[in-house]
C-alpha atoms as a PDB file:
ATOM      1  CA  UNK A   1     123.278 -57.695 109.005  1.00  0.00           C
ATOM      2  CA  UNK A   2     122.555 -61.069 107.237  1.00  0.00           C
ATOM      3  CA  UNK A   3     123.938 -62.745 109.984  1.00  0.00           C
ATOM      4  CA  UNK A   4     121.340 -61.959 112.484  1.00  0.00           C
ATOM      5  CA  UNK A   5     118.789 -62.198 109.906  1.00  0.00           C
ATOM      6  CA  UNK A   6     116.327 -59.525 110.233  1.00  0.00           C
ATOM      7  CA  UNK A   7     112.454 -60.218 110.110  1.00  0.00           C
ATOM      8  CA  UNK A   8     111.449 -56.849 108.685  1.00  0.00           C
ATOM      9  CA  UNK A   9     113.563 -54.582 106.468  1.00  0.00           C
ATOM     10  CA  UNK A  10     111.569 -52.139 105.987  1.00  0.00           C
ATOM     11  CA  UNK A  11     108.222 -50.906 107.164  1.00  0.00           C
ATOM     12  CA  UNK A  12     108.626 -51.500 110.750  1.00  0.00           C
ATOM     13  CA  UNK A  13     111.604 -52.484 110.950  1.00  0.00           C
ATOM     14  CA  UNK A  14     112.308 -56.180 113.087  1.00  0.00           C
ATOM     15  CA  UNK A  15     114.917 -58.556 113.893  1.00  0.00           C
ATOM     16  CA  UNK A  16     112.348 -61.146 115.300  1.00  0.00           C
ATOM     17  CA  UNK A  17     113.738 -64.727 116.025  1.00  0.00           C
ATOM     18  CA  UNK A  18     116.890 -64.707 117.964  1.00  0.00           C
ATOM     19  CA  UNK A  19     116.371 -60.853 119.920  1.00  0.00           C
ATOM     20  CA  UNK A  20     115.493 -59.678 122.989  1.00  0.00           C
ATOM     21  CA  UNK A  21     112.359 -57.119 123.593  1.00  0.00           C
ATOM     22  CA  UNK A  22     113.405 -53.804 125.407  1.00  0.00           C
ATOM     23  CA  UNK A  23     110.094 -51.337 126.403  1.00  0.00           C
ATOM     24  CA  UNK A  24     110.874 -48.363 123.730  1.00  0.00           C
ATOM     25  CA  UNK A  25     108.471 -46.170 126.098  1.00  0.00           C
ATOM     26  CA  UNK A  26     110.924 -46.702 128.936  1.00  0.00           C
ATOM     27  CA  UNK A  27     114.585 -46.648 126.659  1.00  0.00           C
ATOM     28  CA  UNK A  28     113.733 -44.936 123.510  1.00  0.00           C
ATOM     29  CA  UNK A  29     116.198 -42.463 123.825  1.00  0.00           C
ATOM     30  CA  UNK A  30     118.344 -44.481 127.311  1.00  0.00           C
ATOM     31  CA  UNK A  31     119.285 -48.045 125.955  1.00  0.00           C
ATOM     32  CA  UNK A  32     121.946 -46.897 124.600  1.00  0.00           C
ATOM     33  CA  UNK A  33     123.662 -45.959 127.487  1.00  0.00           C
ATOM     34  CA  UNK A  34     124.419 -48.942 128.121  1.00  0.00           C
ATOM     35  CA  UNK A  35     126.043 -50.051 125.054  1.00  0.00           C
ATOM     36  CA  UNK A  36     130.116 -50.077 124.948  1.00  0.00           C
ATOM     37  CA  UNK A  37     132.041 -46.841 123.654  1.00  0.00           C
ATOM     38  CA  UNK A  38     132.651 -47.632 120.112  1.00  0.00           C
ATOM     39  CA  UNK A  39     131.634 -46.251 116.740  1.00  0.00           C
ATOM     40  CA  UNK A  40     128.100 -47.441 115.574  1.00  0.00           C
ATOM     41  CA  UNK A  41     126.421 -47.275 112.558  1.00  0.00           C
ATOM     42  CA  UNK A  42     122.673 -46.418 112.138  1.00  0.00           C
ATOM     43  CA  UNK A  43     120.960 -47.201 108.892  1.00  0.00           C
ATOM     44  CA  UNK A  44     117.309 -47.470 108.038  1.00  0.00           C
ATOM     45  CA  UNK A  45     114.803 -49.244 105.775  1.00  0.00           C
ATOM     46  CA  UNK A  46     116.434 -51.340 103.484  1.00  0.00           C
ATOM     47  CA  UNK A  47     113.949 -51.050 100.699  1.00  0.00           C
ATOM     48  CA  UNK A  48     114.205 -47.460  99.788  1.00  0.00           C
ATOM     49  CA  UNK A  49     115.797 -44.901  98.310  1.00  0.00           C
ATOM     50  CA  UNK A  50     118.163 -44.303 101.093  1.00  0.00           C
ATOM     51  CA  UNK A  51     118.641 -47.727 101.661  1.00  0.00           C
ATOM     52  CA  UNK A  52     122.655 -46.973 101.777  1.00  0.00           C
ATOM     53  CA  UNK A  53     122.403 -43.946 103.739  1.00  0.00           C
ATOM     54  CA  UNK A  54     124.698 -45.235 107.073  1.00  0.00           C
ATOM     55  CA  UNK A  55     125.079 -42.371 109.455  1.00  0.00           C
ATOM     56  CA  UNK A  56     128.446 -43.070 111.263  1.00  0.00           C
ATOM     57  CA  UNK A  57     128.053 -42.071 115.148  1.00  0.00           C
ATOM     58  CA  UNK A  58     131.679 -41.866 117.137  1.00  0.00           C
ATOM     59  CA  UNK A  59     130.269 -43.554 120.284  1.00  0.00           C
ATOM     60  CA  UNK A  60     127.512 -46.056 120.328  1.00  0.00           C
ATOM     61  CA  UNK A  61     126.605 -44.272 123.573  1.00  0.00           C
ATOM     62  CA  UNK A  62     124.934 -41.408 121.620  1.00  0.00           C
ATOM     63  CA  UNK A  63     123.047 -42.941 119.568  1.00  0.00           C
ATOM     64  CA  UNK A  64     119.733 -42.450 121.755  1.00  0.00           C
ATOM     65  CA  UNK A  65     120.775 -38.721 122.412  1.00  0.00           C
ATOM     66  CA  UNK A  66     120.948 -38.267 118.119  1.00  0.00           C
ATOM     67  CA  UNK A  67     117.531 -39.880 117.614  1.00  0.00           C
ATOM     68  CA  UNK A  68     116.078 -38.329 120.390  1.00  0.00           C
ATOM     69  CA  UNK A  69     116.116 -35.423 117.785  1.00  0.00           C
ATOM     70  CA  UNK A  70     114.106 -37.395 115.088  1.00  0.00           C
ATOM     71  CA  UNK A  71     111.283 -39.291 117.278  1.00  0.00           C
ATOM     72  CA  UNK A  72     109.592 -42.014 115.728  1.00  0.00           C
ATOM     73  CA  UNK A  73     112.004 -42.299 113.079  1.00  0.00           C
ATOM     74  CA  UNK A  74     112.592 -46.318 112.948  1.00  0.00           C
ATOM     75  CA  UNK A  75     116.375 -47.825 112.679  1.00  0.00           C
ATOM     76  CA  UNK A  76     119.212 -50.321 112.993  1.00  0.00           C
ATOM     77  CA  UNK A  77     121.792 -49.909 115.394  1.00  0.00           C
ATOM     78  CA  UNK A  78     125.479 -52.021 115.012  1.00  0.00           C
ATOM     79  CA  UNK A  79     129.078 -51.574 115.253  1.00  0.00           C
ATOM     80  CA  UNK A  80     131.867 -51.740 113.001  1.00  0.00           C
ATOM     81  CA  UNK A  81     132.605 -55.805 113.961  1.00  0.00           C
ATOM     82  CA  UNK A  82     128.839 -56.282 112.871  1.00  0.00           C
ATOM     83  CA  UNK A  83     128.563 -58.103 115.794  1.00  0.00           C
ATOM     84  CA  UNK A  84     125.168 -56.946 117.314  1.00  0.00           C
ATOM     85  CA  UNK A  85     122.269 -55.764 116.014  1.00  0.00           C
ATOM     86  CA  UNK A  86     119.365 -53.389 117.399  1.00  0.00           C
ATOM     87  CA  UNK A  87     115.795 -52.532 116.228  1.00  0.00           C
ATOM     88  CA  UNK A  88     114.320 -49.646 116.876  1.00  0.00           C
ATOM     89  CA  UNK A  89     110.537 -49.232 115.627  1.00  0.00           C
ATOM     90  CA  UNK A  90     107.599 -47.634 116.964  1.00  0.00           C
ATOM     91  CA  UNK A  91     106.366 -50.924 119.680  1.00  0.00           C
ATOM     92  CA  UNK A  92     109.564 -51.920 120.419  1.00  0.00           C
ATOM     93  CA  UNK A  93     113.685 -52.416 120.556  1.00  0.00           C
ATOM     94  CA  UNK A  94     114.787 -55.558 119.749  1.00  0.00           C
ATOM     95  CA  UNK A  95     118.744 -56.429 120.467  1.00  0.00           C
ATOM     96  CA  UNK A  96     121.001 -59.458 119.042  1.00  0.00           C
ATOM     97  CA  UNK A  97     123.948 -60.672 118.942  1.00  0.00           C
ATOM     98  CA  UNK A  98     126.831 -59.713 121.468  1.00  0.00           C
ATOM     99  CA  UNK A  99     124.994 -56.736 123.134  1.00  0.00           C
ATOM    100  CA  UNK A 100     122.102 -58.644 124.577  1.00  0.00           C
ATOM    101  CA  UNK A 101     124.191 -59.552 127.802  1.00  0.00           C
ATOM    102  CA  UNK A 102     124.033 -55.639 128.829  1.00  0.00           C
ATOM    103  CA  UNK A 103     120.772 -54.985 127.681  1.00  0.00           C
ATOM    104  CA  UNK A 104     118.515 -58.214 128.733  1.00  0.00           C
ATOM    105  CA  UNK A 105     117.913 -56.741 132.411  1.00  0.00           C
ATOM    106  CA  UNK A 106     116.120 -54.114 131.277  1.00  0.00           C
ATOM    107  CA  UNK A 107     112.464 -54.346 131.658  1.00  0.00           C
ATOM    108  CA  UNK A 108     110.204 -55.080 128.403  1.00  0.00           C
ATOM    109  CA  UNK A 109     107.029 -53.386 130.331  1.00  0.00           C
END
């Protein structure tokens, strides 16, 4: 994660500088659809208690389908290479890093 640098870490959570905005009313639960089939790792604020808590997922592909179970709930999305990086807070998804080719042409509004 240090490598994309997030903004926020906790509260709502940000990668700012660097990302791409996806419209979370539009591909909340969708985006990640369009990610590649390959284990992903969600994890949440880093400032709290559970700040170690990773929740492995087998396909990258589900992740929207999991949270869709735990709305609002705010996150980091990223794979085992640590390659990309995704936001997910209540305005917004913000994507970095080696997944922003398949998710830029998805509208922000």
């Amino acid at each position: 994660m240090r490598q994309f640098t997030p903004f926020k870490t906790a509260g709502h959570l940000a990668i700012g500088a660097d990302s791409h905005a996806i419209s979370l009313e539009k591909y909340e639960f969708s985006y990640s659809k369009y990610l590649n089939s390959e284990p992903a790792f969600i994890f949440f604020d880093q400032e709290g208690l559970d700040r170690n808590t990773v929740v492995v997922v087998k396909d990258a592909k589900l992740a929207g389908d999991l949270m869709e179970n735990s709305f609002g709930m705010e996150y980091f999305l990223s794979n085992e290479k640590l390659d990309y990086l995704i936001a997910v807070n209540w305005y917004v998804i913000e994507v970095a890093g080696s997944v922003a080719p398949l998710l830029t042409n998805l509208d922000c509004s």
